[in-house]
PDB file of N, CA and C in Angstrom:
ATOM      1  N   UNK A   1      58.410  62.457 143.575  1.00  0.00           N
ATOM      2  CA  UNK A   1      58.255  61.549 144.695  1.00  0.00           C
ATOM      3  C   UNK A   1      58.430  60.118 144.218  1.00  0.00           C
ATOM      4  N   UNK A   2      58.667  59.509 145.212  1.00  0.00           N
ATOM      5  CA  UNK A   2      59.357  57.804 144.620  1.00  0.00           C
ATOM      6  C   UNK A   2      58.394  57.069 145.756  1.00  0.00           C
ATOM      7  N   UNK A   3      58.273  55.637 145.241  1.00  0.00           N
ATOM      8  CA  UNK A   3      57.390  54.829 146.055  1.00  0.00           C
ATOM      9  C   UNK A   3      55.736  55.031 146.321  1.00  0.00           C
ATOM     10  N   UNK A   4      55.285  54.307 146.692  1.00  0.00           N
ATOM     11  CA  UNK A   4      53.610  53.844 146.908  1.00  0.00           C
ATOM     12  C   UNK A   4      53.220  54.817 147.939  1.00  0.00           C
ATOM     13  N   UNK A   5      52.230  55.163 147.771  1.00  0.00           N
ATOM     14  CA  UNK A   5      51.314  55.938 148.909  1.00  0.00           C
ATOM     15  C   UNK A   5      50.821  54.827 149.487  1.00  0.00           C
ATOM     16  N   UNK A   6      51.192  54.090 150.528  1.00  0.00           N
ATOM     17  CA  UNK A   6      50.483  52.837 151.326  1.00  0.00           C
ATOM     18  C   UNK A   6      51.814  53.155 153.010  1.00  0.00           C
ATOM     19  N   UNK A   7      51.176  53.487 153.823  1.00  0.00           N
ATOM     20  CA  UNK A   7      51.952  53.505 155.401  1.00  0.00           C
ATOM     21  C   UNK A   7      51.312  52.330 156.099  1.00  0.00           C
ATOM     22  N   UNK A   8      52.228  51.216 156.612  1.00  0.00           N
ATOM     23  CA  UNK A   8      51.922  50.314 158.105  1.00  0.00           C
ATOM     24  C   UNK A   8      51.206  51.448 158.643  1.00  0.00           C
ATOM     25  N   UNK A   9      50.387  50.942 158.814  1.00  0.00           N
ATOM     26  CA  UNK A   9      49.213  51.716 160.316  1.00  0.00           C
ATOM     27  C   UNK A   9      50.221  51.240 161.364  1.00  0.00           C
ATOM     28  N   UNK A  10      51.271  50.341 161.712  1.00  0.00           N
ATOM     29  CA  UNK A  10      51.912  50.242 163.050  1.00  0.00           C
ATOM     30  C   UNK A  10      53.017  51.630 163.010  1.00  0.00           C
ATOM     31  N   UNK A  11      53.280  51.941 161.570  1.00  0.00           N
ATOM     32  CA  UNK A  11      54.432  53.290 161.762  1.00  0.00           C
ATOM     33  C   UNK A  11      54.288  54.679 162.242  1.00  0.00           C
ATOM     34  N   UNK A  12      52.225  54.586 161.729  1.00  0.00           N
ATOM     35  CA  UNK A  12      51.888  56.086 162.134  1.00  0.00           C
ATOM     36  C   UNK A  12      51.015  56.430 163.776  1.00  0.00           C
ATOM     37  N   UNK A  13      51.838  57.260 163.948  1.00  0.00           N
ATOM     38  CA  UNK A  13      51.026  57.735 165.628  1.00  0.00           C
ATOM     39  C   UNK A  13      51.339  59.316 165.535  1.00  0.00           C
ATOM     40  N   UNK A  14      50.375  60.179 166.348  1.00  0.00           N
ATOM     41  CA  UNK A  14      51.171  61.462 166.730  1.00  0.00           C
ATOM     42  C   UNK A  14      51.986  61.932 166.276  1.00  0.00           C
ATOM     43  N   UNK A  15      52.098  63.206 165.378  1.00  0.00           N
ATOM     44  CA  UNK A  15      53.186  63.578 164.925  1.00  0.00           C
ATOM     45  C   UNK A  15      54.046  63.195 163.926  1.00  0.00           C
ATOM     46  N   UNK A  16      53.433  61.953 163.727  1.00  0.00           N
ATOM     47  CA  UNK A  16      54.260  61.355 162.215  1.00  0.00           C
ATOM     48  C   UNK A  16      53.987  62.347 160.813  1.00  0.00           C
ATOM     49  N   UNK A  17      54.920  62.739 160.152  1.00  0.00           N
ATOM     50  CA  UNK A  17      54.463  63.413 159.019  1.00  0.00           C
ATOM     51  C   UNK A  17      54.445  62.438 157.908  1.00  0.00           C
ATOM     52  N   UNK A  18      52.853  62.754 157.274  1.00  0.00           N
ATOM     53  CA  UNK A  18      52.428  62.226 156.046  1.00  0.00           C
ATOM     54  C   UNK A  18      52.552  62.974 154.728  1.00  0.00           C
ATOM     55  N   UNK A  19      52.497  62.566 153.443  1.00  0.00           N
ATOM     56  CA  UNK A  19      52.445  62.934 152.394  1.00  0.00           C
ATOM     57  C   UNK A  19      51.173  62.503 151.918  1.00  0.00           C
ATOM     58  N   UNK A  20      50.356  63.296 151.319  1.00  0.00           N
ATOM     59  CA  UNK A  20      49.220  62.540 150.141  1.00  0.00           C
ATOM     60  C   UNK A  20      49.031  62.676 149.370  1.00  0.00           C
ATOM     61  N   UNK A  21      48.405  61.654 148.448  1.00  0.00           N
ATOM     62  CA  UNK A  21      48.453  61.755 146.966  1.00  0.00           C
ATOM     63  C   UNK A  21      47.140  62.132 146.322  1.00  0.00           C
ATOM     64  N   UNK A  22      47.010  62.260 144.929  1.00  0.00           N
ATOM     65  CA  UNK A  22      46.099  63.529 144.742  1.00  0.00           C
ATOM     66  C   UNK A  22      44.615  62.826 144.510  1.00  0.00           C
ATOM     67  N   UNK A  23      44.264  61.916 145.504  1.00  0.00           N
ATOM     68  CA  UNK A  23      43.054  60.996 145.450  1.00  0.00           C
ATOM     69  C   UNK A  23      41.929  61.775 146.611  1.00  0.00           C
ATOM     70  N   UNK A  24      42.526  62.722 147.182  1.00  0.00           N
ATOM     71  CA  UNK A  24      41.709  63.980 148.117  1.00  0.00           C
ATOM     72  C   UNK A  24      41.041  65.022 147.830  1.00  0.00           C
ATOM     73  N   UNK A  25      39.762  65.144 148.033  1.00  0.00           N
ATOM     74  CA  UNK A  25      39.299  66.421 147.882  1.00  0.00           C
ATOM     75  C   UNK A  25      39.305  67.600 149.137  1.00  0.00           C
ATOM     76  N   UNK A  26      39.714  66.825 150.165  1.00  0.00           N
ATOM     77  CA  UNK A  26      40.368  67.911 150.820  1.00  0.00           C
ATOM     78  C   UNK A  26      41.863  68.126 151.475  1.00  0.00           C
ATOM     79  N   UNK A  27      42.571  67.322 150.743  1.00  0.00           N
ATOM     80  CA  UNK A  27      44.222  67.550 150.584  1.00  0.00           C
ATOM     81  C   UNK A  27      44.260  67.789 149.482  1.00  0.00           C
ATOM     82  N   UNK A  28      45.541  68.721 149.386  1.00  0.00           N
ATOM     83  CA  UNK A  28      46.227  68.803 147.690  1.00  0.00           C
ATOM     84  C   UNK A  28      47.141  67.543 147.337  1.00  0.00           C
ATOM     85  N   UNK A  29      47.311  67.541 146.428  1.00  0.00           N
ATOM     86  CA  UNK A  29      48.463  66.540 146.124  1.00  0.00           C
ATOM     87  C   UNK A  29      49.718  66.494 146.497  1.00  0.00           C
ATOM     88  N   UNK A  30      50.643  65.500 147.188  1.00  0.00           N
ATOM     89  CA  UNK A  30      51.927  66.028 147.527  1.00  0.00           C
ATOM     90  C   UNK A  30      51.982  67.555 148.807  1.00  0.00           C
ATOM     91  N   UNK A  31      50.798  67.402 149.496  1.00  0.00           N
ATOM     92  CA  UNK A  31      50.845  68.371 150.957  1.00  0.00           C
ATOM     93  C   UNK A  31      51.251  67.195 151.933  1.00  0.00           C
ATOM     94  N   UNK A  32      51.981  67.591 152.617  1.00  0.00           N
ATOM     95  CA  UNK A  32      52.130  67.348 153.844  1.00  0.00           C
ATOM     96  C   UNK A  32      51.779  67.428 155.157  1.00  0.00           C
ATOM     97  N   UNK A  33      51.369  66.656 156.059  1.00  0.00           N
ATOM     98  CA  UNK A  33      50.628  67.160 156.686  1.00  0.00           C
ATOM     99  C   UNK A  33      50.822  66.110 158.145  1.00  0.00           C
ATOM    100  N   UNK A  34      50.705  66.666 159.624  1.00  0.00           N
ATOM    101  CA  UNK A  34      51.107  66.212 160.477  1.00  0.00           C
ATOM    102  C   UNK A  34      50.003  65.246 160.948  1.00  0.00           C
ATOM    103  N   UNK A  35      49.900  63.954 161.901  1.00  0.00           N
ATOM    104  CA  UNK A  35      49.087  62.840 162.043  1.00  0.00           C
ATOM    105  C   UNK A  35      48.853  63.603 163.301  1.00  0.00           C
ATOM    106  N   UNK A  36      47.962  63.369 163.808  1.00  0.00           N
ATOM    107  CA  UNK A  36      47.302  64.397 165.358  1.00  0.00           C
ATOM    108  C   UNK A  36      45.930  62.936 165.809  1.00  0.00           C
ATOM    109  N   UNK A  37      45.710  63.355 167.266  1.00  0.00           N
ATOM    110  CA  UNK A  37      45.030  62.359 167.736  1.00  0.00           C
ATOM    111  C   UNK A  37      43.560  63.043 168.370  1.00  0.00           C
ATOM    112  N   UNK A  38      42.441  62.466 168.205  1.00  0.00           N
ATOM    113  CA  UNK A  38      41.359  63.172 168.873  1.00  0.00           C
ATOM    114  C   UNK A  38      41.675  62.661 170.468  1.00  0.00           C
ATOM    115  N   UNK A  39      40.755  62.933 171.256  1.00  0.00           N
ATOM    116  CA  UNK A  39      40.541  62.574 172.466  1.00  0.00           C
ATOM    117  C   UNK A  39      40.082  61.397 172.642  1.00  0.00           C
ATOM    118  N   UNK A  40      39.420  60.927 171.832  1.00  0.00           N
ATOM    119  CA  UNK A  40      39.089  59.187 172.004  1.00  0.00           C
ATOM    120  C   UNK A  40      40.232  58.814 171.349  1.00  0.00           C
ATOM    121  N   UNK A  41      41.404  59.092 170.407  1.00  0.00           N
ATOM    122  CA  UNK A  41      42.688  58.698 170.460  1.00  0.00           C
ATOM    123  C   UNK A  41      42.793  58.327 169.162  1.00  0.00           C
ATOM    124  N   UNK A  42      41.288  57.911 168.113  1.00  0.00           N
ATOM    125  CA  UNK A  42      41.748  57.844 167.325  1.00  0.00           C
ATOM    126  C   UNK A  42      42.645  59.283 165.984  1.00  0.00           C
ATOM    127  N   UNK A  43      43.163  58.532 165.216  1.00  0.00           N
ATOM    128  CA  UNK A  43      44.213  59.551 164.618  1.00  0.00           C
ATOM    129  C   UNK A  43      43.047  60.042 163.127  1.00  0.00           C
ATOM    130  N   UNK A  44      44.280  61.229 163.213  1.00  0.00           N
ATOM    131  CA  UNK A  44      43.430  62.251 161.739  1.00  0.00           C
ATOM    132  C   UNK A  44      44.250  63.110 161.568  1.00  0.00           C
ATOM    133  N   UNK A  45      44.384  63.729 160.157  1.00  0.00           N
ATOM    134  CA  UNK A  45      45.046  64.830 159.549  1.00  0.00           C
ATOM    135  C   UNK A  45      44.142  66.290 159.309  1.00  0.00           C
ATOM    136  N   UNK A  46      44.723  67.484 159.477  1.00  0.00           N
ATOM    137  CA  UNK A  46      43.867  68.693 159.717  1.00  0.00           C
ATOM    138  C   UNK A  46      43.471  68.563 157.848  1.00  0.00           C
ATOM    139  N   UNK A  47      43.047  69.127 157.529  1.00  0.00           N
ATOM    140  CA  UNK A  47      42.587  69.188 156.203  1.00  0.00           C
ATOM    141  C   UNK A  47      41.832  70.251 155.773  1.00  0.00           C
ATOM    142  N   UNK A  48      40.949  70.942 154.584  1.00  0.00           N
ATOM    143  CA  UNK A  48      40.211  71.992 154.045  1.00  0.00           C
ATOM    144  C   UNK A  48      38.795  71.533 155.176  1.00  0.00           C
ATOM    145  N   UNK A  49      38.317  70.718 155.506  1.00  0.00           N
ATOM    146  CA  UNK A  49      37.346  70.399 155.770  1.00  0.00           C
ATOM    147  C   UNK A  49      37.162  70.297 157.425  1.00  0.00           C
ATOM    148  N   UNK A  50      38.581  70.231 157.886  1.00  0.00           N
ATOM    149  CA  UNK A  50      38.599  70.770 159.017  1.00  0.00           C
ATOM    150  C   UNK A  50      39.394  68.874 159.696  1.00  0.00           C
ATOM    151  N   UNK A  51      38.841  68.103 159.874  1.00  0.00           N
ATOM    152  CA  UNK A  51      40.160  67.027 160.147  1.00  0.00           C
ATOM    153  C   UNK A  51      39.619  66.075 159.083  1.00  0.00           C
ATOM    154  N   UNK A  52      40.388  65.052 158.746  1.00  0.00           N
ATOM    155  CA  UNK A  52      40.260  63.653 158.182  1.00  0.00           C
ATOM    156  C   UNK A  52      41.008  62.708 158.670  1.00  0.00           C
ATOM    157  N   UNK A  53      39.999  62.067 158.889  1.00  0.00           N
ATOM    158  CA  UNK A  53      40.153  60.276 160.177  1.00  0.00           C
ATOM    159  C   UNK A  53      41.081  59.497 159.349  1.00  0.00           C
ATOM    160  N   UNK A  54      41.566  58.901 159.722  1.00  0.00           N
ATOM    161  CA  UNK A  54      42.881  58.137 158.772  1.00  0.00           C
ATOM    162  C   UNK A  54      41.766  56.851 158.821  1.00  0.00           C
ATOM    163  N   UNK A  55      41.263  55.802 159.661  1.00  0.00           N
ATOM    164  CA  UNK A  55      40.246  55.024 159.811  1.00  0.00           C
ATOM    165  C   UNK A  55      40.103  54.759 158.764  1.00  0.00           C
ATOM    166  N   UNK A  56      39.287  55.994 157.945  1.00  0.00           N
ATOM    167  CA  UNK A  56      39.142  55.042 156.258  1.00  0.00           C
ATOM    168  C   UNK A  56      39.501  54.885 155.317  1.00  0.00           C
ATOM    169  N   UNK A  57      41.018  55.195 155.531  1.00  0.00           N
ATOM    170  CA  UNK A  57      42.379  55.047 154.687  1.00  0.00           C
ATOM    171  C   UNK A  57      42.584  53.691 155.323  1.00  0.00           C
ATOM    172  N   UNK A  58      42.466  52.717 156.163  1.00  0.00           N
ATOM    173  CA  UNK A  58      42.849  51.805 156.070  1.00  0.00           C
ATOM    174  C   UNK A  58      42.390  50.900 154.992  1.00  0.00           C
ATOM    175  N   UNK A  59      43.657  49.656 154.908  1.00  0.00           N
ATOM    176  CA  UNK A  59      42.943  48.852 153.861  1.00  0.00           C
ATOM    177  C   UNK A  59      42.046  47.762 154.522  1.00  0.00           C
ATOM    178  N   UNK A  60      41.830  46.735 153.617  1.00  0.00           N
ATOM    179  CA  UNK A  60      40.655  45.576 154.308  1.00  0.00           C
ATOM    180  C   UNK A  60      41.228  45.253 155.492  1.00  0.00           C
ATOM    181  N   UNK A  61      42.587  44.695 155.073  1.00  0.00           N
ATOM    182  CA  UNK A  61      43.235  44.185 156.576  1.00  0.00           C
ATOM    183  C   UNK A  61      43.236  44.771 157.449  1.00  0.00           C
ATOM    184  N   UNK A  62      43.055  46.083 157.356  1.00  0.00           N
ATOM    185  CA  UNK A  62      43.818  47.340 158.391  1.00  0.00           C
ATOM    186  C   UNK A  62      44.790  46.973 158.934  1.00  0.00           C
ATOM    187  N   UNK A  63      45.803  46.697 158.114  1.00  0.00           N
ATOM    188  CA  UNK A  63      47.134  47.247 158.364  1.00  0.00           C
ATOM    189  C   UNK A  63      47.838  48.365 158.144  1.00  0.00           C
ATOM    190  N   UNK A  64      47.249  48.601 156.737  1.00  0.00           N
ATOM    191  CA  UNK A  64      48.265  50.410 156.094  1.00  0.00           C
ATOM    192  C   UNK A  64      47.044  51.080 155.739  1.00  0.00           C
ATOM    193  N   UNK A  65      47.657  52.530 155.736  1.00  0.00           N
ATOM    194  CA  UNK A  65      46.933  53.473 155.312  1.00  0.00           C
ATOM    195  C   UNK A  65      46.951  53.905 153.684  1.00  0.00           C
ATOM    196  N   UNK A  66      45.644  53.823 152.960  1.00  0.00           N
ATOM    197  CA  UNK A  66      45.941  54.526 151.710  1.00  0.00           C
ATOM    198  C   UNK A  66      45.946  55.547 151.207  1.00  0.00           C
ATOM    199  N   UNK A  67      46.989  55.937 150.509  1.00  0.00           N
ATOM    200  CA  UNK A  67      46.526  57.478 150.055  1.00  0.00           C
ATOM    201  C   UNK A  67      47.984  58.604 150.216  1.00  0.00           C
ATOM    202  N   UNK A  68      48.690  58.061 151.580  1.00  0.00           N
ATOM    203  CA  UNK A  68      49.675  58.706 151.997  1.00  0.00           C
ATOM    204  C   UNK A  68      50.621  58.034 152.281  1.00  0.00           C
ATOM    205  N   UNK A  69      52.138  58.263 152.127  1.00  0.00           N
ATOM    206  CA  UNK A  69      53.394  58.024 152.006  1.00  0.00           C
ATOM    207  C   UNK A  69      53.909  58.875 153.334  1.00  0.00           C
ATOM    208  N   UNK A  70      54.866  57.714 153.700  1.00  0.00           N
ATOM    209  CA  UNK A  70      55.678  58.895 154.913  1.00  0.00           C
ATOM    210  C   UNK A  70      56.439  59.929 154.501  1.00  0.00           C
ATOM    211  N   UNK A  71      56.923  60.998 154.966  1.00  0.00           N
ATOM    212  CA  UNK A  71      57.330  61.768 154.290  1.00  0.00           C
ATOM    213  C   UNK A  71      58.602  61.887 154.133  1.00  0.00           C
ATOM    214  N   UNK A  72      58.965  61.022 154.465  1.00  0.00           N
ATOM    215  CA  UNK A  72      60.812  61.145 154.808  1.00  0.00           C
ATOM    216  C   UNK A  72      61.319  59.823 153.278  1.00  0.00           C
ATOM    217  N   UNK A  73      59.750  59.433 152.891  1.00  0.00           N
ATOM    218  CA  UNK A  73      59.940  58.349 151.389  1.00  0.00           C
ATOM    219  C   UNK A  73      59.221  59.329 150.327  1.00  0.00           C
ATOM    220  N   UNK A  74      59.179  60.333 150.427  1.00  0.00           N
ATOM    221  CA  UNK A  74      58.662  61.455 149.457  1.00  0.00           C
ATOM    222  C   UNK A  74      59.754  61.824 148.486  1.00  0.00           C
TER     223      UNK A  74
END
């Protein structure tokens, strides 16, 4: 894989596929995995644990997400 695990939070919505890197204990390294929305709208990835909120993958600014790469820069 090439490039930073860091996504604009403006790129990801619904359905965007992510990559993550191996800083998860409930992703593997390099899984892929689809962005999905709760009903209050905020976003999360299905995971071992059952979902994970992207929320605290943002950075200070909350602009990007850490941890995951889009997958089409994998």
């Amino acid at each position: 894989m090439s490039g930073a695990f860091i996504v604009p939070a403006k790129q990801v919505q619904p359905g965007t596929q992510l990559v993550c890197d191996g800083g998860f204990t409930c992703l593997a390294d390099g899984q892929q995995v689809t962005v999905q929305a709760s009903r209050g709208g905020s976003l999360y990835v299905p995971c071992d644990c059952g979902q994970h909120d992207l929320e605290g993958q943002l950075d200070m600014a909350g602009e990007n997400y850490i941890g995951f790469m889009l997958a089409g820069d994998a």
